[in-house]
Every structure is written in structure tokens, then in C-alpha cells.
Protein backbone atom coordinates (compact mmCIF):
# COMPACT_ATOMS: atom_id res chain seq x y z
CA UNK A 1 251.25 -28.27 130.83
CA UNK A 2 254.15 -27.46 133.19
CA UNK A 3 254.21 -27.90 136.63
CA UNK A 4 255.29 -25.66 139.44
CA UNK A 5 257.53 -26.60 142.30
CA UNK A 6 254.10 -26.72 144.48
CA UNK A 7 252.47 -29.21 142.04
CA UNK A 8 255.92 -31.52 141.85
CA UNK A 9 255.99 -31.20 145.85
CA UNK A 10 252.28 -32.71 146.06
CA UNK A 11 253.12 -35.54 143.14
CA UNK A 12 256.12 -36.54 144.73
CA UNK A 13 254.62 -36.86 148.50
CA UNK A 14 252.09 -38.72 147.33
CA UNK A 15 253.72 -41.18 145.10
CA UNK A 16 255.55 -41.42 148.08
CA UNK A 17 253.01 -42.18 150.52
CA UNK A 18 251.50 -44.82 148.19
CA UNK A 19 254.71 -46.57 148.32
CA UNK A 20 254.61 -46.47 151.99
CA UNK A 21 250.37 -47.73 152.24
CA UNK A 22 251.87 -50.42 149.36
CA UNK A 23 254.90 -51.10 151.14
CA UNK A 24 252.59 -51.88 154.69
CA UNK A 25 250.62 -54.10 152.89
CA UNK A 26 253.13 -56.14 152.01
CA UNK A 27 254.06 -55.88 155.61
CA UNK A 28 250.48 -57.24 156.72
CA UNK A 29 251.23 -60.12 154.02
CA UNK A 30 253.83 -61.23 155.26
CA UNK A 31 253.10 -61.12 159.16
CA UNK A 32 249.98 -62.90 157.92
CA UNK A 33 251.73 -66.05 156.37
CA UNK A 34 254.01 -65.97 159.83
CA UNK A 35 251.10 -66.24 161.91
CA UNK A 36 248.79 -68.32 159.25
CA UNK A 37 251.55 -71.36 159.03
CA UNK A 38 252.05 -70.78 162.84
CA UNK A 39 248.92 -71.29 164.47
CA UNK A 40 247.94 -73.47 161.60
CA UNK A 41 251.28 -76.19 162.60
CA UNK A 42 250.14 -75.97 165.61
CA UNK A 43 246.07 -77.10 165.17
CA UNK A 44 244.91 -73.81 166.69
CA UNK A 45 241.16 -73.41 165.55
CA UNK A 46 240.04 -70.78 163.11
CA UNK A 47 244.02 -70.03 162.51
CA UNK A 48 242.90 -68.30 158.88
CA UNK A 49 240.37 -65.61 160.88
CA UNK A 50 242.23 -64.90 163.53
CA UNK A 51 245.91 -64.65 161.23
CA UNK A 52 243.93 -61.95 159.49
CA UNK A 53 242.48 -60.21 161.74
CA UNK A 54 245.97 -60.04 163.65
CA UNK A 55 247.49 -58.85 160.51
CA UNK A 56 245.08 -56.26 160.37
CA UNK A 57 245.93 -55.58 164.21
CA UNK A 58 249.73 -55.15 163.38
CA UNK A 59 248.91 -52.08 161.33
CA UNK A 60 249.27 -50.52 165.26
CA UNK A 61 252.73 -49.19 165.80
CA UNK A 62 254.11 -50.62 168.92
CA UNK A 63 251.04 -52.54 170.52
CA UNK A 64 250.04 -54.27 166.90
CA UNK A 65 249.24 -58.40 167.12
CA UNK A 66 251.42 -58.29 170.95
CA UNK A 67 247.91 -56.93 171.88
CA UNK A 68 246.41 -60.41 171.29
CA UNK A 69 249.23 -63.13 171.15
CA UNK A 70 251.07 -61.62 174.42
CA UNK A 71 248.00 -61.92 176.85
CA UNK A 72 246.96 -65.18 174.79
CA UNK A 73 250.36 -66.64 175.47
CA UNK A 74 250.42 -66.01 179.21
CA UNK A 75 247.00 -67.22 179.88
CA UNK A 76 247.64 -70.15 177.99
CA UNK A 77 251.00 -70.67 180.66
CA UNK A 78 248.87 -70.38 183.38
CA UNK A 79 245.99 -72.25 182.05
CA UNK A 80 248.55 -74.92 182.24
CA UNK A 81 248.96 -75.51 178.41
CA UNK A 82 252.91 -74.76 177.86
CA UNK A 83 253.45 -75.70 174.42
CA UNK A 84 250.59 -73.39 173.20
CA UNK A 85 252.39 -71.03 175.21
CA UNK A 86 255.80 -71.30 173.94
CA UNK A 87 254.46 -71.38 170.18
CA UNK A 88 252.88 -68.29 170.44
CA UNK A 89 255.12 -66.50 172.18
CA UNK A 90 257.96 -67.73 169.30
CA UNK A 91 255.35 -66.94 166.71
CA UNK A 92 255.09 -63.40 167.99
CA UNK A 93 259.03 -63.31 168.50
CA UNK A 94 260.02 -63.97 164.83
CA UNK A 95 256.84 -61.62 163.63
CA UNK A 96 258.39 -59.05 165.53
CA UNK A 97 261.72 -59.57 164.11
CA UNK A 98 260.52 -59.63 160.55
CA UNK A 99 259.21 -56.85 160.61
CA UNK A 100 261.57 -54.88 162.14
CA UNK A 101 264.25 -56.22 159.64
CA UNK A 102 261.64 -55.96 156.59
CA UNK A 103 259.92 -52.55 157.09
CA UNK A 104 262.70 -50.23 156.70
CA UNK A 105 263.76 -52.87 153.54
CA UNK A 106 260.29 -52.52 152.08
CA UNK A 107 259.31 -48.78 152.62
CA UNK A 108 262.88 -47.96 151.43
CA UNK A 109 262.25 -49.57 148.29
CA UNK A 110 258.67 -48.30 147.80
CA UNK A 111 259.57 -44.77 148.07
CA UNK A 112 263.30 -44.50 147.40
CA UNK A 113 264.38 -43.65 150.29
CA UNK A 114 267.57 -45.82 151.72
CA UNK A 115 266.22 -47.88 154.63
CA UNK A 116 269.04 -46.42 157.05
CA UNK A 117 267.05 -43.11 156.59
CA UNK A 118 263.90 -44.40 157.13
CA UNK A 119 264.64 -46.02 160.37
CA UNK A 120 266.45 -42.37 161.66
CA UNK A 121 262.96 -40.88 160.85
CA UNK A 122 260.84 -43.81 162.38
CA UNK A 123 262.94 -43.17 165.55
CA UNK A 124 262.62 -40.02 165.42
CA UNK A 125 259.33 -39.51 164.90
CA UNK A 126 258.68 -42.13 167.77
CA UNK A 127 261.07 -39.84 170.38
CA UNK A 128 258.77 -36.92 169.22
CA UNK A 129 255.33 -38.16 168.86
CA UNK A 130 255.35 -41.22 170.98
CA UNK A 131 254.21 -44.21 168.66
CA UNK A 132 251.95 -42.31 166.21
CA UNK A 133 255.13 -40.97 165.05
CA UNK A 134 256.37 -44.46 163.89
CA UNK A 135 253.83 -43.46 160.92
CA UNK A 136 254.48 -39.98 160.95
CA UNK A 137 258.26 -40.19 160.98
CA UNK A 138 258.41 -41.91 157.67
CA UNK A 139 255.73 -39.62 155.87
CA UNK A 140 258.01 -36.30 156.94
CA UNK A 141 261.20 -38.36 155.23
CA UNK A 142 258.40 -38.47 152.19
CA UNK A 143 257.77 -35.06 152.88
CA UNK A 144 261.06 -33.64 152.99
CA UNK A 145 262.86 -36.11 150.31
CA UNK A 146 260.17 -34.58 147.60
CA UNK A 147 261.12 -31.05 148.98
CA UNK A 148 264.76 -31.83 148.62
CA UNK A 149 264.23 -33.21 144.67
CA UNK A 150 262.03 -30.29 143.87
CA UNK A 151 264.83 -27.23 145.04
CA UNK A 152 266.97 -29.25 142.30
């Protein structure tokens, strides 16, 4: 049975946005090995509950785990204990980075859509929407790369 431009629209958006749910999870893998070998080096208790409930967390655009390991780092400097300090605040520093040098990697490659262009559209979408669009700006590039294949 042939399909209309319509019906290759909807396939092709959502092929595309489970590449980009695949793509996060991979995402929330990885920040939880970063945080998991982290807090684990450094003795914290219950390391493996809290790693995944702060890669859970990071699914947030913007705020994500900085909602927990930002506060958790400063009270720790002012509760006097520096080092605990300093090691979260590097674990959330090279989380941060990862992701923002993975995602646009990853997403790109689940949905086939050059990483340059999905970083335009995450920045986008963030000028427009504030940070819900950091998720909305990739699903329009979904959005309008299936429109774009289907006027071929």
C-alpha cells in the first residue's frame, strides 16, 4: 500500500523523535557513569542511587543535575569540607561539558541530522521558548528535515 506525503511526514518525524528519546538515553548513560565513578572515587555514600537519580534529573534542560550538585557543592564549602567541594563541583564541570560536546554528536547521529544543525535549532529554540525549547528546538529540525525529504 502506498503512502501519501502526510503518512511519510508522520513516519519520518517519528523515526526521528525516537532517535532523539534513544539518543537522550544514551545521554543519561553516560552522565550516569561520570557521576557513578565520581562520587564513587570519592567514598560518597549511596553514590549508585543518587548517580541515577541525577541522571534522571539531567533530563531538565538548563537546571538538570546543577539543581543538586551546585547547592551540594557550596554547602559542602561552607560546611568546611573543601575537597568534597571541589570534587563535585569538577564532577558537575566535566558532566556539563560532555554533554554539551556529546548531545549535538549523538542526536545528530540518531536522526540524521548534522550536529551543526542541531545545535542552530537547540539555540534557537532556547532564544524562543526559553529552556523548554532546548527540547523543542531539536523536534522542529525533526519536523522540518522530514518535511524537506517528503517535497522530494
Amino acid at each position: 500500500m502506498k503512502r501519501g506525503r502526510l503518512g511519510n511526514l508522520a513516519i519520518d518525524t517519528q523515526k526521528g523523535v525516537i532517535g532523539y528519546i534513544k539518543a537522550q538515553i544514551y545521554l543519561m548513560g553516560i552522565t550516569f557513569l561520570v557521576i557513578y565513578i565520581g562520587l564513587n572515587t570519592f567514598g560518597v555514600a549511596y553514590s549508585l542511587i543518587i548517580s541515577l537519580g541525577l541522571s534522571i534529573l539531567d533530563i531538565i534542560p538548563v537546571i538538570g543535575i546543577g539543581l543538586v550538585l551546585i547547592p551540594w557543592s557550596i554547602i559542602s564549602f561552607i560546611m568546611g569540607n573543601t575537597d568534597l567541594g571541589t570534587h563535585l563541583a569538577i564532577i558537575y564541570i566535566l558532566t556539563v561539558i560532555l554533554r554539551q560536546i556529546l548531545e549535538p554528536i549523538l542526536v545528530g547521529k540518531h536522526i540524521g541530522i548534522r550536529p551543526i544543525y542541531i545545535f542552530i535549532a537547540t539555540v534557537i529554540g532556547f532564544i524562543i521558548l526559553g529552556p523548554i525549547g532546548l527540547i523543542f528546538g531539536p523536534i522542529f529540525a525533526i519536523i522540518l528535515k522530514a518535511i524537506v525529504k517528503n517535497q522530494k
